[in-house]
Protein backbone atom coordinates (compact mmCIF):
# COMPACT_ATOMS: atom_id res chain seq x y z
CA UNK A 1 -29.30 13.18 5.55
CA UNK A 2 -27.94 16.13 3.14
CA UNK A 3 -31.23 18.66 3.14
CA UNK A 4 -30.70 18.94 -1.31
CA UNK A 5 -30.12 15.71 -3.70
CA UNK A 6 -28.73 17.44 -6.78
CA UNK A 7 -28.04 15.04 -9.98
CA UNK A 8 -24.51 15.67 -9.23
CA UNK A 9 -24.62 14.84 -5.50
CA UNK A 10 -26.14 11.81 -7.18
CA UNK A 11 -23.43 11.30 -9.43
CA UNK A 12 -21.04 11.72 -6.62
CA UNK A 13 -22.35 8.72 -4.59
CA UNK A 14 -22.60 6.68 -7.44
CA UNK A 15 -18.69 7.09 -7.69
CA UNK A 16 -18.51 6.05 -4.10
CA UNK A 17 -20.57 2.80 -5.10
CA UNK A 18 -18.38 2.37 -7.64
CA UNK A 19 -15.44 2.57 -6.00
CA UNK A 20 -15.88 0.11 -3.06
CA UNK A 21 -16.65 -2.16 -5.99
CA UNK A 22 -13.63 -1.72 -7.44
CA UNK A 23 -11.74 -1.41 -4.22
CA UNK A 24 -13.15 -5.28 -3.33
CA UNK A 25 -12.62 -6.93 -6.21
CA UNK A 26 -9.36 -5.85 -6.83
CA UNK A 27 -8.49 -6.67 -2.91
CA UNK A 28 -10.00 -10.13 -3.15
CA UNK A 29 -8.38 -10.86 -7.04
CA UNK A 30 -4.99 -10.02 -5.58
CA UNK A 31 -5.06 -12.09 -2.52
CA UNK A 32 -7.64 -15.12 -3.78
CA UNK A 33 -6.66 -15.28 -7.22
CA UNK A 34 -3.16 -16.78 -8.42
CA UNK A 35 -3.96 -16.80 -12.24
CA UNK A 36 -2.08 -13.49 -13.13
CA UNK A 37 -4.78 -12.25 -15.90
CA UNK A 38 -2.32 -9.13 -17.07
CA UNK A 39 1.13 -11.34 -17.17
CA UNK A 40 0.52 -14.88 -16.55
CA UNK A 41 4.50 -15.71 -17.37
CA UNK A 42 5.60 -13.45 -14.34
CA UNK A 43 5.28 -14.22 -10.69
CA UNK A 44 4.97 -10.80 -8.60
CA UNK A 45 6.54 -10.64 -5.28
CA UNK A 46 3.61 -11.98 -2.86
CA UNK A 47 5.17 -9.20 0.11
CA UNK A 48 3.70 -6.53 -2.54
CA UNK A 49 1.08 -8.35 -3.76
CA UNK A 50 -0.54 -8.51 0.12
CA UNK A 51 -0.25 -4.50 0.27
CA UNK A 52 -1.81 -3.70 -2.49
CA UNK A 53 -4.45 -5.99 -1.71
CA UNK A 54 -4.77 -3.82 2.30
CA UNK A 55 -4.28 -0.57 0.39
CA UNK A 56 -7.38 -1.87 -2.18
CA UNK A 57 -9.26 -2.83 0.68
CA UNK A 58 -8.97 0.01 3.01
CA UNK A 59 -9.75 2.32 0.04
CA UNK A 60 -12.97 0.05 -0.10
CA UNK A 61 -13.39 0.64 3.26
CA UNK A 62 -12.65 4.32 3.47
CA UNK A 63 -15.28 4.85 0.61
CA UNK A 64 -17.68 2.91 3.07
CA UNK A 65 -17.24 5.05 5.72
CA UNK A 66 -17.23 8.22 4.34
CA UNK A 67 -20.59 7.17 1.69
CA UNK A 68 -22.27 6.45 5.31
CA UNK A 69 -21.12 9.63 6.63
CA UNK A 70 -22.59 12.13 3.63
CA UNK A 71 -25.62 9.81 4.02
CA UNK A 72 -26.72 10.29 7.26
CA UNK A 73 -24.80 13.59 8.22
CA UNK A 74 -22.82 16.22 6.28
CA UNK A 75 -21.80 17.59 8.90
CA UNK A 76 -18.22 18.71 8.18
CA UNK A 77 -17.90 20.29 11.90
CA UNK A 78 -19.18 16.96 13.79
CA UNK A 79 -16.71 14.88 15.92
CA UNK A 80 -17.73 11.81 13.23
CA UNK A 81 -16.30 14.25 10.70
CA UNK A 82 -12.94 14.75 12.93
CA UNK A 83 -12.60 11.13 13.82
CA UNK A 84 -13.31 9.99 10.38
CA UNK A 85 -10.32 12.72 8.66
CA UNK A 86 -8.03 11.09 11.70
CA UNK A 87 -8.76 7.69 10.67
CA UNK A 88 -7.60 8.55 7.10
CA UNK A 89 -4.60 10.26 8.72
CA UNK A 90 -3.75 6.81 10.12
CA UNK A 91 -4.55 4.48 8.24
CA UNK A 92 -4.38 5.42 4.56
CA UNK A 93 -0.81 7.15 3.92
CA UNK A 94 0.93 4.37 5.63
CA UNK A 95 -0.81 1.31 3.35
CA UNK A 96 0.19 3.36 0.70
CA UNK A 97 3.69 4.29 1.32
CA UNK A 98 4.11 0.60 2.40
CA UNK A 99 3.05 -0.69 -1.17
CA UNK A 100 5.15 1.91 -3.17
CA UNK A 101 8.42 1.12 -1.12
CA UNK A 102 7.22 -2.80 -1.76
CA UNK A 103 7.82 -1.83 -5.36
CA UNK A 104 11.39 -1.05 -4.58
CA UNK A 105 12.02 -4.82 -3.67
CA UNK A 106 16.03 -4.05 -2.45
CA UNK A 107 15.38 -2.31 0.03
CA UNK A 108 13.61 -2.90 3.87
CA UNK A 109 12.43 0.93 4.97
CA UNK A 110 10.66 0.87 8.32
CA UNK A 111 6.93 2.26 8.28
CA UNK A 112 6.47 3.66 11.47
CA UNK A 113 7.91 6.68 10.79
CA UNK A 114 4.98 7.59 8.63
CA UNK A 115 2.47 6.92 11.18
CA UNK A 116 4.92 9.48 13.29
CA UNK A 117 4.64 11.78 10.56
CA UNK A 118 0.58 11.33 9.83
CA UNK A 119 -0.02 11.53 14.20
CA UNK A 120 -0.19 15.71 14.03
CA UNK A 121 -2.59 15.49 11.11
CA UNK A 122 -4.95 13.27 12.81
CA UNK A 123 -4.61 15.27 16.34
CA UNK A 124 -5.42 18.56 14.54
CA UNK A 125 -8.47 17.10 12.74
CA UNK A 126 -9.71 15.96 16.27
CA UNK A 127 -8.65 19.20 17.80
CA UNK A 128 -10.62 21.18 15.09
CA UNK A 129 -13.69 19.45 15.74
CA UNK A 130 -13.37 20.03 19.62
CA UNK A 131 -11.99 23.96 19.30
CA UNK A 132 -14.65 24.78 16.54
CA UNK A 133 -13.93 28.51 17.00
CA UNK A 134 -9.60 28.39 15.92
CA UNK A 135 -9.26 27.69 11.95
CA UNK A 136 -7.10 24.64 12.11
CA UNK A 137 -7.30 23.54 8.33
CA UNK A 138 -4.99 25.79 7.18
CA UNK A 139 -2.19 24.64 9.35
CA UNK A 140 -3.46 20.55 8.41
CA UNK A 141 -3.14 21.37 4.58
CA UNK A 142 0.14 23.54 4.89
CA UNK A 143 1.79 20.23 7.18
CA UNK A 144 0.14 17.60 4.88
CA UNK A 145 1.16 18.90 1.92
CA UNK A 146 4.84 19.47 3.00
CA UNK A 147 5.15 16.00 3.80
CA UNK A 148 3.56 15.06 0.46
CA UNK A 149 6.70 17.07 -1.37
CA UNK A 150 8.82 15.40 1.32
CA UNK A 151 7.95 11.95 0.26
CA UNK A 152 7.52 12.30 -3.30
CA UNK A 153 11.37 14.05 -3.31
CA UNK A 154 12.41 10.51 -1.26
CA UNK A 155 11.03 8.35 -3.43
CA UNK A 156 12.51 10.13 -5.91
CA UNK A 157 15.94 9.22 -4.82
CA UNK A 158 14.75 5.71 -3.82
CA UNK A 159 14.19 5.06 -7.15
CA UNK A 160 16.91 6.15 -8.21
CA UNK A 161 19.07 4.01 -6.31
CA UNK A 162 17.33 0.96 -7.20
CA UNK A 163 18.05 1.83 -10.59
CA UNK A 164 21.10 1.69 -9.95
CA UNK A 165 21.31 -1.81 -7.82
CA UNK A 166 19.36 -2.94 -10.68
CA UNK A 167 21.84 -2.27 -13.20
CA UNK A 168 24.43 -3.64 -11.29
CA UNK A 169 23.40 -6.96 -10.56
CA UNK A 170 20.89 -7.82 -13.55
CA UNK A 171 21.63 -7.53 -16.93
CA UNK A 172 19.06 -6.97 -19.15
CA UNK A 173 15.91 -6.63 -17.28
CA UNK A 174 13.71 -3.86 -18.28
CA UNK A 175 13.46 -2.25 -15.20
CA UNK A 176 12.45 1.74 -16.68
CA UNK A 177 8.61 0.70 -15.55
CA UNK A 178 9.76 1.27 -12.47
CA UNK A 179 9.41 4.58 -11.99
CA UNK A 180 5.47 4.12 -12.72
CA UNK A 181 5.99 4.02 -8.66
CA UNK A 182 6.49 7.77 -9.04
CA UNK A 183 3.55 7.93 -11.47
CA UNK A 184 1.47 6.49 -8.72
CA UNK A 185 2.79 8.67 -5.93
CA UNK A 186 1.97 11.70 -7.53
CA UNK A 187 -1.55 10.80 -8.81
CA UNK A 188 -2.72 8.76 -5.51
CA UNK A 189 -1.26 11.79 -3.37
CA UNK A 190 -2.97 14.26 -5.40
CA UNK A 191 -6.25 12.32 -5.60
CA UNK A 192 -6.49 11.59 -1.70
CA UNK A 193 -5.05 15.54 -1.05
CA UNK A 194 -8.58 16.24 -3.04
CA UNK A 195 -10.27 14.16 -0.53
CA UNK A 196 -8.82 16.01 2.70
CA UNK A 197 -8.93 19.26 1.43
CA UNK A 198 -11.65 20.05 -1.00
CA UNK A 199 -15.38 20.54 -0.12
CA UNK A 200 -16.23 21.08 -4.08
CA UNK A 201 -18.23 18.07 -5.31
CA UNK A 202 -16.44 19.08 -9.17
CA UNK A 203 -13.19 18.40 -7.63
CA UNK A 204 -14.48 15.55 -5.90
CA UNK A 205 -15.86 13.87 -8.86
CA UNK A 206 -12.66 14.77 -10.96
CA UNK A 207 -10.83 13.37 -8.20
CA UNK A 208 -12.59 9.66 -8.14
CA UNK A 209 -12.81 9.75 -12.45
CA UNK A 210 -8.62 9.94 -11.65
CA UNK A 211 -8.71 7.21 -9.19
CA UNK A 212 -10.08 4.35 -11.69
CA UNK A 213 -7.24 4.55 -14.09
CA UNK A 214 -4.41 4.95 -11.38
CA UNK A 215 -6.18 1.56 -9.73
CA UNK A 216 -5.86 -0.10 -12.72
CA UNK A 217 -1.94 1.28 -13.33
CA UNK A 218 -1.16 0.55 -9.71
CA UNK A 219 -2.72 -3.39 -10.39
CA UNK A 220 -0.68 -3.46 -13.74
CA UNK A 221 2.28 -2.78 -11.81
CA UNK A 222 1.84 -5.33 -9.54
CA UNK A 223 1.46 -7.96 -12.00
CA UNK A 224 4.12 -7.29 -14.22
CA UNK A 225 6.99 -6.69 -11.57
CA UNK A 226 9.40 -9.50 -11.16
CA UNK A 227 9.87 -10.87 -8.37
CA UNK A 228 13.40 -10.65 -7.20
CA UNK A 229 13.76 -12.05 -3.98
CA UNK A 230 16.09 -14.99 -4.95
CA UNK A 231 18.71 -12.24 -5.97
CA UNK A 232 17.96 -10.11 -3.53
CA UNK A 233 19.66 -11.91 -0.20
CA UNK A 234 22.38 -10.37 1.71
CA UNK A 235 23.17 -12.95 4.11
CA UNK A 236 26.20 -14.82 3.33
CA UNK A 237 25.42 -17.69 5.40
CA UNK A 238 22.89 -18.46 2.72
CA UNK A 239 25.23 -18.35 -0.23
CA UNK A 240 26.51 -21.07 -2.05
CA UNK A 241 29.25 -21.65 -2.60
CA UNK A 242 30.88 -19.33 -0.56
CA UNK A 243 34.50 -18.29 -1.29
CA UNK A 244 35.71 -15.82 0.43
CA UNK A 245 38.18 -13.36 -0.66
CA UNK A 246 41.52 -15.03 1.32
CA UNK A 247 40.53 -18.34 -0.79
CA UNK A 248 40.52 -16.15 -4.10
CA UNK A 249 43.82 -16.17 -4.33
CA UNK A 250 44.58 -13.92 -6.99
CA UNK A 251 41.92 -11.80 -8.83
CA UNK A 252 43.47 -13.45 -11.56
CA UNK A 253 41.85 -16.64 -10.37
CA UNK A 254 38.33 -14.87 -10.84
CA UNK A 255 39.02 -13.54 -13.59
CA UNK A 256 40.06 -17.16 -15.10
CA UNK A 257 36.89 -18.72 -13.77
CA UNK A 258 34.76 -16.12 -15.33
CA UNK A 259 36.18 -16.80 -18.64
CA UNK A 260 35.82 -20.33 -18.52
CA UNK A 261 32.38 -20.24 -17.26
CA UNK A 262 31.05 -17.54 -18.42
CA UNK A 263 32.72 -16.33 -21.72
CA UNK A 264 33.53 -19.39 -22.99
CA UNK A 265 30.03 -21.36 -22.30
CA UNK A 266 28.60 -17.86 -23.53
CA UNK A 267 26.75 -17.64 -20.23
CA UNK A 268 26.05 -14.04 -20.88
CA UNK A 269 23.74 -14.66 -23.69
CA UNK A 270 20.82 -16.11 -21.40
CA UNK A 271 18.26 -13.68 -21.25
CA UNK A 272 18.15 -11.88 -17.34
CA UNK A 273 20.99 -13.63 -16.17
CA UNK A 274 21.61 -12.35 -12.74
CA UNK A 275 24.48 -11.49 -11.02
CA UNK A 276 23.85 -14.19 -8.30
CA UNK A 277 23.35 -17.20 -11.05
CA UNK A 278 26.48 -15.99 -12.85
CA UNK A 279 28.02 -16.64 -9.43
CA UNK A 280 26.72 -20.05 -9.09
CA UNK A 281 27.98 -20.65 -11.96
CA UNK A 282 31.56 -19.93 -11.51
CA UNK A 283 31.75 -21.04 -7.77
CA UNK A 284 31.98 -17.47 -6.09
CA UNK A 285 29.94 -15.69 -3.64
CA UNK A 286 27.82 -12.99 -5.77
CA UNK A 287 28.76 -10.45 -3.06
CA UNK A 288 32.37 -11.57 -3.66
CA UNK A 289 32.09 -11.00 -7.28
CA UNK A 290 30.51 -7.95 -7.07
CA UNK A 291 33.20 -6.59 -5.15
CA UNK A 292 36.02 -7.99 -7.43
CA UNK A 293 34.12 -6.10 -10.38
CA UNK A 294 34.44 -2.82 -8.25
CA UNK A 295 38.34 -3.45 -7.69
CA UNK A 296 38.36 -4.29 -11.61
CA UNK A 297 37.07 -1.10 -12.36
CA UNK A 298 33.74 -2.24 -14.01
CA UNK A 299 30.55 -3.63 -13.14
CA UNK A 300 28.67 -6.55 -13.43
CA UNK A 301 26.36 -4.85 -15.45
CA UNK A 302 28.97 -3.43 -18.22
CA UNK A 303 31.30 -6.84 -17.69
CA UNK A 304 27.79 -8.60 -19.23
CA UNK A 305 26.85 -6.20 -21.95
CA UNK A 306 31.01 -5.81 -22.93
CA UNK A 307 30.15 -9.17 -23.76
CA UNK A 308 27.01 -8.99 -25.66
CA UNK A 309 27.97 -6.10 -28.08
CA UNK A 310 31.09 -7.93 -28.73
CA UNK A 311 29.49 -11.00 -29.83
CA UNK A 312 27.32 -8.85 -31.95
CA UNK A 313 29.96 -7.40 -33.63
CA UNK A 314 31.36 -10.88 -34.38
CA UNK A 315 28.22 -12.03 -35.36
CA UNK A 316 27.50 -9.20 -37.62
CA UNK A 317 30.77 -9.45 -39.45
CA UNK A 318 30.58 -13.35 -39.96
CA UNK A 319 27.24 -13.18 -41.59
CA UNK A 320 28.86 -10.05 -43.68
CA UNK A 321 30.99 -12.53 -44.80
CA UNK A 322 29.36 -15.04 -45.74
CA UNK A 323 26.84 -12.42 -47.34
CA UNK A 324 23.59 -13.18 -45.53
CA UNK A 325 21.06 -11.01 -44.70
CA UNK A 326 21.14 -9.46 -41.65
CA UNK A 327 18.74 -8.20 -38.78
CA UNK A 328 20.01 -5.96 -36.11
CA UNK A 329 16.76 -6.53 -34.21
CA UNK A 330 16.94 -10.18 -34.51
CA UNK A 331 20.96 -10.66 -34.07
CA UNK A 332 20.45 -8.15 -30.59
CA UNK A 333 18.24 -10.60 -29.80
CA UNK A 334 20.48 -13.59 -30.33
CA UNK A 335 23.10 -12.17 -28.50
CA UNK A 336 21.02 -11.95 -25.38
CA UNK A 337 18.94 -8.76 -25.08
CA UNK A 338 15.05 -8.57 -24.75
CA UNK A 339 15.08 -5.23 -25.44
CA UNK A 340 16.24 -3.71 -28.84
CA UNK A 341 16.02 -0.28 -26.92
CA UNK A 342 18.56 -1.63 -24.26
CA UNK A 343 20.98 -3.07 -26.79
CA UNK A 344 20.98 0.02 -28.63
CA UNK A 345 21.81 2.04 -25.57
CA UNK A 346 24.38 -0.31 -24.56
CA UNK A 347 26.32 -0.54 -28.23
CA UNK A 348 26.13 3.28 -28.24
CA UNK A 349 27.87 3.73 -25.12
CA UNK A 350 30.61 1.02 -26.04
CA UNK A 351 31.36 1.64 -29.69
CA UNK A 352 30.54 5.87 -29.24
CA UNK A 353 28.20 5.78 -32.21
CA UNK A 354 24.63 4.20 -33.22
CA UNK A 355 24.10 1.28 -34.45
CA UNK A 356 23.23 2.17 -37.47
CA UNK A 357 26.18 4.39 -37.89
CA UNK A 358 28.29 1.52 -37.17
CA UNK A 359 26.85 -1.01 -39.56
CA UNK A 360 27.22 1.93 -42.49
CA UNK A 361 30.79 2.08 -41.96
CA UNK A 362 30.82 -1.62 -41.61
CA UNK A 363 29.25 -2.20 -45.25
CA UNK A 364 31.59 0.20 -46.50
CA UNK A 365 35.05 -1.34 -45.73
C-alpha cells in the first residue's frame, strides 16, 4: 500500500474506477446490444464491432490490474511491475492496431507482426526488473516510440489508399470521417505512451481526462461506419453474373449496356450506388467493369458523378426555362448526392469553376 494518500493520488484512482466503468459498459453495449443508439439507420461491420468491444475490455482490464497494483504495491522496480509493463506490451498495441486496420474494411493486414514488433518491449521490461542495476527504460521508450512514428506513418498511407478504393468503387459515400482512424491513433498512442513512460501523477491524470473523449470518438466511429462487406468481395466465383472479358466482345458492348441500364434508367441518381450493384445491374462482373473503366480512361467514380453534374446542368436550365425557382442544395440533392460539399467538389472539378460562378453566368445569357 502507497506509504502517502494525497487528494490527487485520490483523484487518480478515482479515474481508474472510472475507467473500468467505462471500459465495461462500452465492451458489453458493443457486443450485447444491437440497437445502434448513435446511428440506428447504419449497420457497422460486426468484424470491427467485436474489436472494439476486446480493445474496451482489455482497457477495463488493464485499469484492473494496474488499480490493484498501486494498491497493494508501488513498487515500480518489482517483478509484478515488469510482468505487468510486458503484459501491456502484448496485449494492448495489438487489440488496438487490430481495431484501427478493422476501420479500413478493404483491406486483410496480418497482426502478428505487431506482437513481433511489441516482443523486445516486453523482454526489456522483464529484463529491467531482473538486471535492476543497467537503465533499460531509455532504450524501451527510444524503441517504443519509433515504432509508434512507424505505425502512425503506415496508417497514414493505409488510409490513404482506402480513400482511394473508396472513390473508385462508391459514389457518393462520405467517406472523409475516415481518417478519424488517424485521430484515434495519435491520441490512443499518446495516451497509453503516458502510461509506459511517465511516473508524474499530472500527466497521468491528463492522460485518463484524454482517454474519455477519444472512447467516446472511437465508439462514434464504430457506429457510424458502413458496413461494406457486400462490395468488398474479390472472389469471382462469388460474382454474379460473371462475364468475362472474351464474352465482352467489344468494349463497345459495355459501353452500350451501361447506357441502357444505367444512363437511361438514371441508375446513377440512387444515393451510394456501388460499383458492384451498378454491375448487377448491367450483367457484368464489377471487377470486369472496373477494369473496362481503367482501359476507358476514367473511373467508376468520375463515370457516376460525369453523370450527376450533367443532369444538374439539365435540370438547372429546364427550370430556368420555365422560370421556377431554383435550389442548388435541393436540385444536388435530386440528382443523387447526399452531400452538398461532395457535389460542389465534383461540379468544380468538371465544369473548372464554382457553382455559383456557373449559375451567374447561367442567369446572364
Amino acid at each position: 500500500m502507497p506509504e502517502q494518500i494525497t487528494p490527487l493520488s485520490v483523484l487518480y484512482f478515482l479515474l481508474y474506477g472510472a475507467g473500468i466503468a467505462v471500459g465495461t459498459v462500452l465492451c458489453l453495449y458493443l457486443l450485447l446490444c444491437r440497437g445502434k443508439a448513435i446511428a440506428p439507420d447504419i449497420t457497422p461491420p460486426a468484424r470491427l464491432r467485436c474489436w472494439a468491444a476486446a480493445l474496451f475490455g482489455i482497457m477495463a482490464l488493464a485499469h484492473v490490474w494496474w488499480i490493484l497494483f498501486y494498491t497493494y504495491s508501488d513498487d515500480t522496480r518489482s517483478v509484478i511491475y515488469g510482468l505487468l509493463v510486458a503484459l501491456d506490451c502484448l496485449v494492448l498495441p495489438p487489440v488496438f492496431v487490430g481495431t484501427l486496420l478493422n476501420m479500413l474494411q478493404d483491406r486483410r493486414r496480418p497482426l502478428w507482426p505487431i506482437v513481433v514488433v511489441m516482443t523486445p518491449c516486453a523482454v526489456i521490461a522483464v529484463l529491467q526488473t531482473a538486471l535492476p542495476d543497467i537503465d533499460l527504460t531509455t532504450p524501451n521508450m527510444i524503441y517504443g516510440l519509433v515504432l509508434a512514428v512507424a505505425f502512425i506513418i503506415y496508417m497514414v498511407v493505409a488510409v490513404r489508399q482506402y480513400g482511394r478504393w473508396l472513390r473508385d468503387n462508391y459514389a457518393d459515400l462520405e467517406h472523409k470521417e475516415v481518417w478519424v482512424s488517424l485521430t484515434l491513433l495519435i491520441g490512443l498512442m499518446l495516451l497509453l505512451m503516458s502510461y509506459e513512460y511517465t511516473d508524474n501523477y499530472v500527466m497521468s491524470t491528463i492522460a485518463h481526462l484524454t482517454g474519455f473523449p477519444l472512447a467516446g470518438l472511437l465508439l462514434w466511429r464504430v457506429e457510424t461506419l458502413k458496413d461494406l462487406s457486400t462490395d468488398n468481395s474479390t472472389d469471382e466465383t462469388n460474382q454474379s453474373p460473371i462475364l468475362l472479358r472474351g464474352e465482352w466482345g467489344e468494349a463497345s458492348n459495355v459501353t452500350l449496356l451501361l447506357a441502357k441500364h444505367c444512363e437511361d434508367m438514371q441508375l446513377y441518381l440512387k444515393p451510394d450506388l456501388t460499383l458492384t450493384q451498378l454491375s448487377d445491374a448491367i450483367g457484368v462482373n464489377h471487377y470486369y467493369l472496373s477494369q473496362y473503366f481503367t482501359s476507358q480512361g476514367t473511373s467508376y467514380y468520375a463515370y457516376i458523378h460525369d453523370l450527376r453534374v450533367r443532369h444538374f446542368v439539365a435540370r438547372y436550365r429546364e427550370l430556368a426555362a420555365a422560370h421556377e425557382p431554383i435550389v442548388a442544395q435541393k436540385l444536388a440533392q435530386e440528382s443523387g448526392y447526399h452531400s452538398y460539399s461532395t457535389f460542389s467538389t465534383a461540379f468544380k472539378q468538371r465544369m473548372q469553376k464554382s457553382v455559383t460562378a456557373w449559375m451567374r453566368e447561367e442567369a446572364l445569357i
